[in-house]
C-alpha atoms as a PDB file:
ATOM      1  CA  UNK A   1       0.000   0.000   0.000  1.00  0.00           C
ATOM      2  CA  UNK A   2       1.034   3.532  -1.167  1.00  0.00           C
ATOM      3  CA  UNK A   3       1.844   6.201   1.527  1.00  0.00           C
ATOM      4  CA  UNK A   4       1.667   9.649   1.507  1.00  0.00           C
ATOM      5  CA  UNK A   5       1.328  12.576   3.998  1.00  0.00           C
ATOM      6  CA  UNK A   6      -2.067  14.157   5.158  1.00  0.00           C
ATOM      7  CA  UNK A   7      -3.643  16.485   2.670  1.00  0.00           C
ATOM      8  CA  UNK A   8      -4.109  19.829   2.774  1.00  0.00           C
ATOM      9  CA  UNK A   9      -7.554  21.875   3.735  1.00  0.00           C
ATOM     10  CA  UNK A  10      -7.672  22.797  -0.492  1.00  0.00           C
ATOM     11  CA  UNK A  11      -9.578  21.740  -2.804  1.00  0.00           C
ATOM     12  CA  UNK A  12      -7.853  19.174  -5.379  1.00  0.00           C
ATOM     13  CA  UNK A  13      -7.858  20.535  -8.703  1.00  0.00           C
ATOM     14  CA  UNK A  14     -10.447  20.216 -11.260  1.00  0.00           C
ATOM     15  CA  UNK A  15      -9.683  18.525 -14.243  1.00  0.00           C
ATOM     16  CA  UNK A  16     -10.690  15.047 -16.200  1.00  0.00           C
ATOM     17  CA  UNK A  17     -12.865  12.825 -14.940  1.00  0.00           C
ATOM     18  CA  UNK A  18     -13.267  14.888 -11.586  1.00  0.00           C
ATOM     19  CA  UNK A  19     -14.474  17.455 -13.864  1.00  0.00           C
ATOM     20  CA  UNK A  20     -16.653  15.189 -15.976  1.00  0.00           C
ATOM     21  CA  UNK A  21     -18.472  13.945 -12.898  1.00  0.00           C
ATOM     22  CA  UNK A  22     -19.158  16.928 -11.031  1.00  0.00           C
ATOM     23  CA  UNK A  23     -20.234  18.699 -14.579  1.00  0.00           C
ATOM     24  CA  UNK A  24     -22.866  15.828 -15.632  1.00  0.00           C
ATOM     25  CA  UNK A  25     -24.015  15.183 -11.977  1.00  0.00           C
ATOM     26  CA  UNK A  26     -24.754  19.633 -11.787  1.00  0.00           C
ATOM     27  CA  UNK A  27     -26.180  19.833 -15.081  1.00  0.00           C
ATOM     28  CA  UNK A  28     -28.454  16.855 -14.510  1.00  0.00           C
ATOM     29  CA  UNK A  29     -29.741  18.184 -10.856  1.00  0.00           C
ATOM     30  CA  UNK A  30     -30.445  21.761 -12.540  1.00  0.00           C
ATOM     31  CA  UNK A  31     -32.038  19.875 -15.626  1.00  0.00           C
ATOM     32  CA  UNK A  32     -34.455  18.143 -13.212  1.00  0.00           C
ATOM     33  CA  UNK A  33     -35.124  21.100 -11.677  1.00  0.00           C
ATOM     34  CA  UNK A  34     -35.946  23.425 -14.584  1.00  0.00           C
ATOM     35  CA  UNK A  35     -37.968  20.509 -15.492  1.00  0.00           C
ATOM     36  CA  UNK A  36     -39.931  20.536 -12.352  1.00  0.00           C
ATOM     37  CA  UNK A  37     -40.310  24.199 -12.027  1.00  0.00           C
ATOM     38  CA  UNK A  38     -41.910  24.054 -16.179  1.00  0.00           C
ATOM     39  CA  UNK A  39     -43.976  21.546 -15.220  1.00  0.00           C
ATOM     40  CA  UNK A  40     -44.077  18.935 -12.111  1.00  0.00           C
ATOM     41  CA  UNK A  41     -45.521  16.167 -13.894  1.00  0.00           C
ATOM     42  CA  UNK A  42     -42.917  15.726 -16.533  1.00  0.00           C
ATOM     43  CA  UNK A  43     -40.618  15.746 -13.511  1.00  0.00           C
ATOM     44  CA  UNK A  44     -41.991  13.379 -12.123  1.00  0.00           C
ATOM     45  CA  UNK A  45     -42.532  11.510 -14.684  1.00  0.00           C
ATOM     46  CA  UNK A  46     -38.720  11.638 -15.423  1.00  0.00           C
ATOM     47  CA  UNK A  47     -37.772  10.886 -11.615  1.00  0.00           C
ATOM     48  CA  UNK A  48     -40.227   7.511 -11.706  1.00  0.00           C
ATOM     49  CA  UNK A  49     -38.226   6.338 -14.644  1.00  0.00           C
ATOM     50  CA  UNK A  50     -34.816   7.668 -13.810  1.00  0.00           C
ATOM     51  CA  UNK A  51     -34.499   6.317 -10.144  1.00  0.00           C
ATOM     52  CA  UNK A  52     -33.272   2.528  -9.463  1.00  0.00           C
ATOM     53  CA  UNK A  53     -36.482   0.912  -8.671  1.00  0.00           C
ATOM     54  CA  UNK A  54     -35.821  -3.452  -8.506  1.00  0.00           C
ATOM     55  CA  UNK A  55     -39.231  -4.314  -9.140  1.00  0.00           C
ATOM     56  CA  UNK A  56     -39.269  -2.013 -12.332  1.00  0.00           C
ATOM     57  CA  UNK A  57     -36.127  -3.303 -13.611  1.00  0.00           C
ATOM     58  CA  UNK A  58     -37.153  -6.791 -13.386  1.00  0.00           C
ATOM     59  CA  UNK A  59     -40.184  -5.800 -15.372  1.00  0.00           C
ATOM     60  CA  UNK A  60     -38.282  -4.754 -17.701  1.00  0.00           C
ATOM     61  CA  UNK A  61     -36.902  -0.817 -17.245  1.00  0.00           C
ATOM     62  CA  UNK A  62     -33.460  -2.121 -17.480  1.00  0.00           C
ATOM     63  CA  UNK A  63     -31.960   1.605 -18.154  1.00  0.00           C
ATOM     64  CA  UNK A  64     -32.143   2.507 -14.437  1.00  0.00           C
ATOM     65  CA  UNK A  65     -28.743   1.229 -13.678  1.00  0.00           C
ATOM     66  CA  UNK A  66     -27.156   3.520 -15.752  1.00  0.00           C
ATOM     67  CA  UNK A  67     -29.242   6.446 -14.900  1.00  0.00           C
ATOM     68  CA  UNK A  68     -30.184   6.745 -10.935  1.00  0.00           C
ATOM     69  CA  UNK A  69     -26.636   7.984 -10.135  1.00  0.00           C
ATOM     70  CA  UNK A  70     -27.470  11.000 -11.864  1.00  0.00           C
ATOM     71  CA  UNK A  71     -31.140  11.236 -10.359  1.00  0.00           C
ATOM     72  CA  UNK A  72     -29.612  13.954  -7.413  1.00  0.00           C
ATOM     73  CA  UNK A  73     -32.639  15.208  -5.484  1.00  0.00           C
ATOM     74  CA  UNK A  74     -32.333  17.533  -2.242  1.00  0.00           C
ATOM     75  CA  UNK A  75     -29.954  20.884  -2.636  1.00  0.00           C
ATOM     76  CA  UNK A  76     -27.967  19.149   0.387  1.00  0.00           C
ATOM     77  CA  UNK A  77     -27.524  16.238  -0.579  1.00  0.00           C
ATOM     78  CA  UNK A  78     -26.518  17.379  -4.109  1.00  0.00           C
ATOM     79  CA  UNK A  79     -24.121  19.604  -2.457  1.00  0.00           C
ATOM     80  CA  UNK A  80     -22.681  16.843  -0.327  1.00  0.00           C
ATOM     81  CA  UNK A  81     -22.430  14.920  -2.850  1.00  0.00           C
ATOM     82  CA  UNK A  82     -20.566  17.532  -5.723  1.00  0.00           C
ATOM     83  CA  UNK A  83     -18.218  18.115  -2.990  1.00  0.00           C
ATOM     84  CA  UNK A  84     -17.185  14.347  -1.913  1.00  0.00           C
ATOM     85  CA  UNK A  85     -16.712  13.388  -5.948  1.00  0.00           C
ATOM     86  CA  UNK A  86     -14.175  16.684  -6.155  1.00  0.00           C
ATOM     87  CA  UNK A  87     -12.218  15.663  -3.175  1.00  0.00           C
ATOM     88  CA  UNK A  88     -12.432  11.958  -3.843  1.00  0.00           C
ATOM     89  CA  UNK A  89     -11.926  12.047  -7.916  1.00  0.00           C
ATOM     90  CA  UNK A  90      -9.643  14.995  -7.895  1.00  0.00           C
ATOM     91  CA  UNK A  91      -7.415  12.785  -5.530  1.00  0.00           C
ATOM     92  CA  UNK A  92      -7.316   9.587  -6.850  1.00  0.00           C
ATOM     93  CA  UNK A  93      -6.892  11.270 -10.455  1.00  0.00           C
ATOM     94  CA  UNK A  94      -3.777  12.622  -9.295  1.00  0.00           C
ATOM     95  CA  UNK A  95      -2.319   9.051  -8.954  1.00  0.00           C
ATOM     96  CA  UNK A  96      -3.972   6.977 -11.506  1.00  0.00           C
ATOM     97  CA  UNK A  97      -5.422   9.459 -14.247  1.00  0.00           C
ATOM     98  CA  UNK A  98      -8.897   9.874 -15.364  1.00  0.00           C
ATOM     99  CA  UNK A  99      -9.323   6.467 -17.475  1.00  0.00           C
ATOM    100  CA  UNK A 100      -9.053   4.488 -14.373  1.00  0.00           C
ATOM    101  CA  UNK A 101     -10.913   7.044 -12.084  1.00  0.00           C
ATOM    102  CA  UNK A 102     -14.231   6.879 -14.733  1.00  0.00           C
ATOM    103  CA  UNK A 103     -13.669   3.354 -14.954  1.00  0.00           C
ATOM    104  CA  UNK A 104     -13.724   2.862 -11.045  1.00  0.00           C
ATOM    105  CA  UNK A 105     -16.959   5.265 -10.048  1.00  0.00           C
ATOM    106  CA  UNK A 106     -18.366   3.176 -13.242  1.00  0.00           C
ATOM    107  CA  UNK A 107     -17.855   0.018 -11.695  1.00  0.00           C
ATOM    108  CA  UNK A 108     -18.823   0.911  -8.382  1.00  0.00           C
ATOM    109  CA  UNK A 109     -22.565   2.587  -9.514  1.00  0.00           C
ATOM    110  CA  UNK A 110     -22.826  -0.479 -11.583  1.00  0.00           C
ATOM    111  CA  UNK A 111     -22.146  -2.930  -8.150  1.00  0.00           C
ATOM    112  CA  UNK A 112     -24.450  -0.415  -5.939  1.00  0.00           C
ATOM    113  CA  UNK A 113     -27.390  -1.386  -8.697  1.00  0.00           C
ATOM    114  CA  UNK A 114     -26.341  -5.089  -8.833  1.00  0.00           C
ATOM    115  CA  UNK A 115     -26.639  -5.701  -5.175  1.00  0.00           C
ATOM    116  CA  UNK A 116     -29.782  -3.899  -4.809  1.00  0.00           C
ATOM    117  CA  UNK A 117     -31.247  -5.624  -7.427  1.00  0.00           C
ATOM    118  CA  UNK A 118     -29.795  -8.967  -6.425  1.00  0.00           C
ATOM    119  CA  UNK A 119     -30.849  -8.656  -2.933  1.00  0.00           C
ATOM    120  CA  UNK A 120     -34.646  -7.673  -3.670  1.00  0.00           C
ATOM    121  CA  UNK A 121     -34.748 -10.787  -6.053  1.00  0.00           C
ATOM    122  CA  UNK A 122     -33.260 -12.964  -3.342  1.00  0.00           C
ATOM    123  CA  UNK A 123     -35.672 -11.769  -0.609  1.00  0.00           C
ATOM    124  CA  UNK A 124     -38.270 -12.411  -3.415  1.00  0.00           C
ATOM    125  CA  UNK A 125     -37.549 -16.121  -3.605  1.00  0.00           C
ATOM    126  CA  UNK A 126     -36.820 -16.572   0.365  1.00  0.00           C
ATOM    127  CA  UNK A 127     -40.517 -15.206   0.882  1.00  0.00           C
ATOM    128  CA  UNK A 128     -39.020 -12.415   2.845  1.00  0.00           C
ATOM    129  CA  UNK A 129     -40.639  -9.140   2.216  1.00  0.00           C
ATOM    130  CA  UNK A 130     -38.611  -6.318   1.848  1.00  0.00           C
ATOM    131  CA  UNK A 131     -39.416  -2.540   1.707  1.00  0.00           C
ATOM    132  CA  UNK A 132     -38.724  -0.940  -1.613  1.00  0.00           C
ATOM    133  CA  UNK A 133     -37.415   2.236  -1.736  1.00  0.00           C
ATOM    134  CA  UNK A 134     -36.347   4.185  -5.135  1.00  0.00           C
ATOM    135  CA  UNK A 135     -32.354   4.476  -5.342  1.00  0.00           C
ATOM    136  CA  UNK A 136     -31.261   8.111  -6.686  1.00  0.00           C
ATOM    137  CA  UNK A 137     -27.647   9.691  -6.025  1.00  0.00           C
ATOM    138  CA  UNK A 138     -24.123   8.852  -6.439  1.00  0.00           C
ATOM    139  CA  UNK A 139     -23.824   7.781  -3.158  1.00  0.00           C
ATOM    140  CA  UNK A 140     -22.769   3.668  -4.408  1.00  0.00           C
ATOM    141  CA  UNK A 141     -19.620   5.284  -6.960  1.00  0.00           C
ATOM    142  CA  UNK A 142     -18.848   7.686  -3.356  1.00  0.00           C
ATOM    143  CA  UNK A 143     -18.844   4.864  -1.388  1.00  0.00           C
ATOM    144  CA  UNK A 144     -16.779   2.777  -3.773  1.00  0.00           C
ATOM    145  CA  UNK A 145     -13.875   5.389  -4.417  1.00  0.00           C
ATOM    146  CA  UNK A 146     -13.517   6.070  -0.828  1.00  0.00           C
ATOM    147  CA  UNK A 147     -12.777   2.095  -0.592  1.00  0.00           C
ATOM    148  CA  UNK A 148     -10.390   2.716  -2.524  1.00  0.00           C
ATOM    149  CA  UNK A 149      -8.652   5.542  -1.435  1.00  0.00           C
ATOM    150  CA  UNK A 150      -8.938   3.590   1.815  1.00  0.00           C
ATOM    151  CA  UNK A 151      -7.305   0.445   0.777  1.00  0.00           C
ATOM    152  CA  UNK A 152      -4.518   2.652  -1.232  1.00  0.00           C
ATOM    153  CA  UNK A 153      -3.647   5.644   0.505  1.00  0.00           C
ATOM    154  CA  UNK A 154      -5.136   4.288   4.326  1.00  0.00           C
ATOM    155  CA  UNK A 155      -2.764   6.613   5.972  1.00  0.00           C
ATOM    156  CA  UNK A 156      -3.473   9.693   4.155  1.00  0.00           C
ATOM    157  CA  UNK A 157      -5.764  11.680   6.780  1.00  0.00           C
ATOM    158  CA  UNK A 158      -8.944  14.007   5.515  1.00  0.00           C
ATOM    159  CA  UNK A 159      -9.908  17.454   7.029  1.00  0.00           C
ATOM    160  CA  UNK A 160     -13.959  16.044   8.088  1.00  0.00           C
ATOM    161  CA  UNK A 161     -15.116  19.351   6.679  1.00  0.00           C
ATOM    162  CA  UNK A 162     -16.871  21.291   8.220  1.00  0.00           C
ATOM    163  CA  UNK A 163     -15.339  19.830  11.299  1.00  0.00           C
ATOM    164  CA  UNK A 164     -11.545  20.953  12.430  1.00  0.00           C
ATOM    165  CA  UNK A 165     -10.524  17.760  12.989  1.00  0.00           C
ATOM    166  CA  UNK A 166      -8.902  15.012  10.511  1.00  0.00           C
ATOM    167  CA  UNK A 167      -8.736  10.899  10.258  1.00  0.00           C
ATOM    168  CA  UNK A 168      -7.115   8.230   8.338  1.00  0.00           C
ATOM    169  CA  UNK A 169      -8.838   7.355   4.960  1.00  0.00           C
ATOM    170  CA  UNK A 170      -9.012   3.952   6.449  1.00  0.00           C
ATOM    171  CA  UNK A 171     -11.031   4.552   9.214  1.00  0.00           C
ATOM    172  CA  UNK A 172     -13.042   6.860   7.280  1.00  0.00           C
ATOM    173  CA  UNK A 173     -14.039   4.236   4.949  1.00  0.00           C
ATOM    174  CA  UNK A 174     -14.401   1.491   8.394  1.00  0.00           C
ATOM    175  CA  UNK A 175     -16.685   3.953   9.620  1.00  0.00           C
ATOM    176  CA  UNK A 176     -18.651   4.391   6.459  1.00  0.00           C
ATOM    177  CA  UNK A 177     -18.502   0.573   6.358  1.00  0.00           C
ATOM    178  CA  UNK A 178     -19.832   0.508  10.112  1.00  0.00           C
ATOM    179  CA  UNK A 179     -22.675   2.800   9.325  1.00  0.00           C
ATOM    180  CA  UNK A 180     -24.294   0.691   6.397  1.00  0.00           C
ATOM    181  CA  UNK A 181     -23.661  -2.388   8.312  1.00  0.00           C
ATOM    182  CA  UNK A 182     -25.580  -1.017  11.453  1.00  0.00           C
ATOM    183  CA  UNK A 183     -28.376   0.360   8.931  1.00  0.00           C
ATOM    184  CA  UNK A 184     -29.634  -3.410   7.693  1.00  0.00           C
ATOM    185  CA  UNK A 185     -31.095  -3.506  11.128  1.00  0.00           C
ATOM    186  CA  UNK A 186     -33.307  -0.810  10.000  1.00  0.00           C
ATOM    187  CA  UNK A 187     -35.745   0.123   7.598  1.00  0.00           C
ATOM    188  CA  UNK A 188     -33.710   0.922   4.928  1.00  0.00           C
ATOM    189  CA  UNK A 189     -32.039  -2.374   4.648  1.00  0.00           C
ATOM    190  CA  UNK A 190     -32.159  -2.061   0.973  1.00  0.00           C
ATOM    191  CA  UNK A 191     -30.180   1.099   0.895  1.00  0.00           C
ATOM    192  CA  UNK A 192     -27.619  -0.492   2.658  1.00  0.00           C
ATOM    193  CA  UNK A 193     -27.211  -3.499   0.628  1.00  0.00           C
ATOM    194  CA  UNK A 194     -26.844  -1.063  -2.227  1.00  0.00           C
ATOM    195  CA  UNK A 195     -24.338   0.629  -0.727  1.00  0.00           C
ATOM    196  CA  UNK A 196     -22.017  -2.384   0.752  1.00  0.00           C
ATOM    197  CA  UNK A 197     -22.469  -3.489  -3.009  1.00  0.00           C
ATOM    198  CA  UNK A 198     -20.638  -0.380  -4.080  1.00  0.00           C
ATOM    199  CA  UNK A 199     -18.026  -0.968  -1.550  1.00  0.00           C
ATOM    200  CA  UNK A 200     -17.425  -4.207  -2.772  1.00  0.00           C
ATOM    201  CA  UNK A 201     -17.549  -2.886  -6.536  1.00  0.00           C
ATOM    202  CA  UNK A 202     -14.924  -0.562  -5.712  1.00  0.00           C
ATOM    203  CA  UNK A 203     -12.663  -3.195  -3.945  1.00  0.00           C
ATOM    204  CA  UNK A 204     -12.921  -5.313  -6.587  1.00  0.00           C
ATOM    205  CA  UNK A 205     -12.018  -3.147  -9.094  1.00  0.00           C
ATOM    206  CA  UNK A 206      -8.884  -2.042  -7.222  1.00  0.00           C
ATOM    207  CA  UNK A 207      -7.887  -6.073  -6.860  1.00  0.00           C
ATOM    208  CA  UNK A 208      -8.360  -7.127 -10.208  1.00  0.00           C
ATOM    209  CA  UNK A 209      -8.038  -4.261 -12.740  1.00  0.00           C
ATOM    210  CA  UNK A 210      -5.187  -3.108 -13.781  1.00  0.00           C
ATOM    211  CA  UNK A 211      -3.788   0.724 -13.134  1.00  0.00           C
ATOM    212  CA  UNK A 212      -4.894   1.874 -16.736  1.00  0.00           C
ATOM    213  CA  UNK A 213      -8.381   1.431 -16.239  1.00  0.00           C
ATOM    214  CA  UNK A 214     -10.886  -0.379 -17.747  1.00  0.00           C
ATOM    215  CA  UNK A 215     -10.764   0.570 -21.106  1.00  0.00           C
ATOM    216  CA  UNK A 216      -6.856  -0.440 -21.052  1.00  0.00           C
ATOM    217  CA  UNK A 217      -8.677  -4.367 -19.854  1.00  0.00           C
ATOM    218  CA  UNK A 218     -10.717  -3.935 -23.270  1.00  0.00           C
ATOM    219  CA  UNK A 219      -8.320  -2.878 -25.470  1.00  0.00           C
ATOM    220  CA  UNK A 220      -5.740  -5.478 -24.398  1.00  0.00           C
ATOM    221  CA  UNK A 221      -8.777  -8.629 -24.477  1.00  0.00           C
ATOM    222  CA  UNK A 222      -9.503  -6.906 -27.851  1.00  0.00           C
ATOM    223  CA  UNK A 223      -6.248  -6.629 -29.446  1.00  0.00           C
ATOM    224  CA  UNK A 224      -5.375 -10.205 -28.035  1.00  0.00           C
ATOM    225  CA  UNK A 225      -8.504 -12.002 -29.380  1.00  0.00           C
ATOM    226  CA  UNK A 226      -7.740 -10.385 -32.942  1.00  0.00           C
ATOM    227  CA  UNK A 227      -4.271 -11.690 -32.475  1.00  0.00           C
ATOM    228  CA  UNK A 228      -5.392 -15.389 -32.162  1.00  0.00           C
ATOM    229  CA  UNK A 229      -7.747 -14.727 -35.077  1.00  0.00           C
ATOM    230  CA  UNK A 230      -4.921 -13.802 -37.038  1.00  0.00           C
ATOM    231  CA  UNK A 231      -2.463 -16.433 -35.820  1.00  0.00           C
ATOM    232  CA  UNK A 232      -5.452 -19.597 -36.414  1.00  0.00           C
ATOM    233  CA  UNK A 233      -5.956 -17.779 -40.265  1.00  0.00           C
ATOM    234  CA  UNK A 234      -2.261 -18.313 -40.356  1.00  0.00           C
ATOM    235  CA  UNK A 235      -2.291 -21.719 -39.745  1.00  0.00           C
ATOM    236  CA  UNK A 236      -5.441 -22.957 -41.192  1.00  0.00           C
ATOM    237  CA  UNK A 237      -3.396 -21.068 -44.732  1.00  0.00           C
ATOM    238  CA  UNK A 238      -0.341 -23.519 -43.891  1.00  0.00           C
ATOM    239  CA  UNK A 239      -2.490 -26.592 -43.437  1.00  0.00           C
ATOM    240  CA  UNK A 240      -4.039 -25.460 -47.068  1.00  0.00           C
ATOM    241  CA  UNK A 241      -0.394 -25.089 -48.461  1.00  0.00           C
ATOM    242  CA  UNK A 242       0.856 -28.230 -47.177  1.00  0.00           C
ATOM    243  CA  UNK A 243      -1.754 -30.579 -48.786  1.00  0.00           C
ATOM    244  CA  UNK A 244      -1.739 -28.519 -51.603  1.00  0.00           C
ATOM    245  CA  UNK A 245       2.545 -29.351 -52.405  1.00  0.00           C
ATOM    246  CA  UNK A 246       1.558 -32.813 -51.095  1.00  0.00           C
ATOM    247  CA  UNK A 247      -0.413 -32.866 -54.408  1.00  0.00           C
ATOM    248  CA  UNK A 248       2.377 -31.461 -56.822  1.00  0.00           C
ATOM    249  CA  UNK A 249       5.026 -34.238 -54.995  1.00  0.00           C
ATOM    250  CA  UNK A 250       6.606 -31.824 -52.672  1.00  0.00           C
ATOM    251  CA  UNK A 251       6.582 -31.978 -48.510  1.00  0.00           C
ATOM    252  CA  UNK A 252       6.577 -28.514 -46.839  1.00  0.00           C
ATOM    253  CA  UNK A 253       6.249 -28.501 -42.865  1.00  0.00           C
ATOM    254  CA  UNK A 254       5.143 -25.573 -40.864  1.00  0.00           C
ATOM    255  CA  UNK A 255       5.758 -25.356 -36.970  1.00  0.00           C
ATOM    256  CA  UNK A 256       2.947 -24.851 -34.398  1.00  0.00           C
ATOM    257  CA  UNK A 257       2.210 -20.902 -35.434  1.00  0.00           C
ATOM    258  CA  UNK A 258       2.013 -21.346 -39.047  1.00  0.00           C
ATOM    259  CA  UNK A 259       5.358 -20.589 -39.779  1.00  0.00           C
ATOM    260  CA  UNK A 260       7.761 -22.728 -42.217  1.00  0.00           C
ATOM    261  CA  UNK A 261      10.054 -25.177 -41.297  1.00  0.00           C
ATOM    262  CA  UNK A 262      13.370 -25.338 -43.081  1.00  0.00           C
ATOM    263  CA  UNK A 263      14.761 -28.873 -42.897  1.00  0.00           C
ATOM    264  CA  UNK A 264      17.997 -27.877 -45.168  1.00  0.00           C
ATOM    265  CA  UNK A 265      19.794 -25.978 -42.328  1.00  0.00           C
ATOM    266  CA  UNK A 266      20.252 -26.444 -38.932  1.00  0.00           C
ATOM    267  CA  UNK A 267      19.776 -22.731 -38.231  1.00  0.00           C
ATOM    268  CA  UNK A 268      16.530 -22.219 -36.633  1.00  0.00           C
ATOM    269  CA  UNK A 269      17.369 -18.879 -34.463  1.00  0.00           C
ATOM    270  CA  UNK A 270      15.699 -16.702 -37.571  1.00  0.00           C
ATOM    271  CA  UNK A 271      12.376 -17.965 -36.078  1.00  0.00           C
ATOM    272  CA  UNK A 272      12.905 -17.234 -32.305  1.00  0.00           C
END
């Protein structure tokens, strides 16, 4: 794990995917609220369809994963959460650029929809009724990046703003942890299976992805699968060319990757 000294009471800077987030997450909260003020039921209309609802997704509205993180509703808790993607993008970017830092809040909003779906499916089956509420907010790719930071930079201490006093990314995130854990005694146990989902997302994505990002995974799976395409087209053509010199009285062999065995020399270093 990576060490570094406390940060500073500043605000990281503002650039990339920090940017990107905090821009679509404002622009969609003002949107909404335009659209309310012109008229409250397209709002609402917009709201029913843009929040994470299980039951509706199962029924089909499979879109709502993709669009409840941006579904910000309350001035505060828009606020809160602007502020917690600048601190928490804006500092991770400065380590791992914004490819990864997209790729991570992605994953992590992605897991807080999984488990909430997951969960309301399994309680389904079990007979165990379970009280529905709508998921809106970014709260799941939050949660997720502060794993992160918490698994990565654990030592690195945040200012609690607007509180003078710091702590340890680590036992920020233990505490965060703590909370959700303490809130599936409650009411809002769905909430906080959503949100222990995006804490897992994020840890996940820090084990088994690689620093790039995401899109470095897909390039590289990409670029490798067109590789063996090319390399079996290689060696289904040598197959071809070998039965068709058996038929004009001439043997030519070809090694393993399609390539041409010379069995006049001794020499074979030209292929390695």
């Amino acid at each position: 794990m990576r060490r570094i000294g406390s940060t500073p009471l500043a605000f990281p800077s503002f650039h990339g995917a920090t940017r990107l987030l905090v821009l679509i997450n404002l622009i969609a909260y003002f949107a909404l609220l335009l659209v309310n003020t012109a008229s409250g039921t397209v709002s609402t209309w917009l709201l029913v369809h843009g929040v994470l609802l299980p039951q509706a997704f199962v029924h089909g509205w499979v879109w709502q994963p993709l669009t409840y993180s941006f579904m910000q509703l309350g001035l505060v808790n828009t606020l809160f959460a602007l502020l917690s993607l600048w601190f928490l993008a804006g500092f991770l970017e400065n380590f791992h650029g914004s490819s990864w830092v997209l790729s991570l809040y992605a994953s992590a909003v992605l897991g807080t929809a999984a488990a909430a779906i997951l969960i309301y499916i399994g309680s389904g089956f079990l007979g165990y009724e379970l009280l529905e509420i709508p998921l809106a907010g970014s709260f799941g790719g939050i949660f997720g990046m502060l794993v992160a930071i918490g698994i990565l930079y654990g030592e690195t201490a945040f200012m609690l703003f607007p509180l003078p006093i710091s702590i340890k990314a680590k036992y920020l995130a233990i505490v965060y942890g703590l909370v959700a854990i303490a809130m599936l005694f409650g009411s809002l146990r769905l909430y906080a299976f959503a949100q222990l989902g995006g804490a897992l997302a994020g840890w996940l994505y820090i084990r088994w992805m690689p620093r790039r990002g995401m899109s470095f995974l897909l390039s590289e799976r990409w670029y490798g699968m067109r590789n063996r395409y090319y390399r079996w087209k290689r060696r289904r053509a040598a197959r071809k060319f070998e039965v068709y010199m058996r038929s004009q009285g001439r043997t030519v062999k070809f090694d393993g990757q399609g390539r041409q065995i010379d069995e006049d020399t001794d020499d074979k270093s030209r292929w390695n």
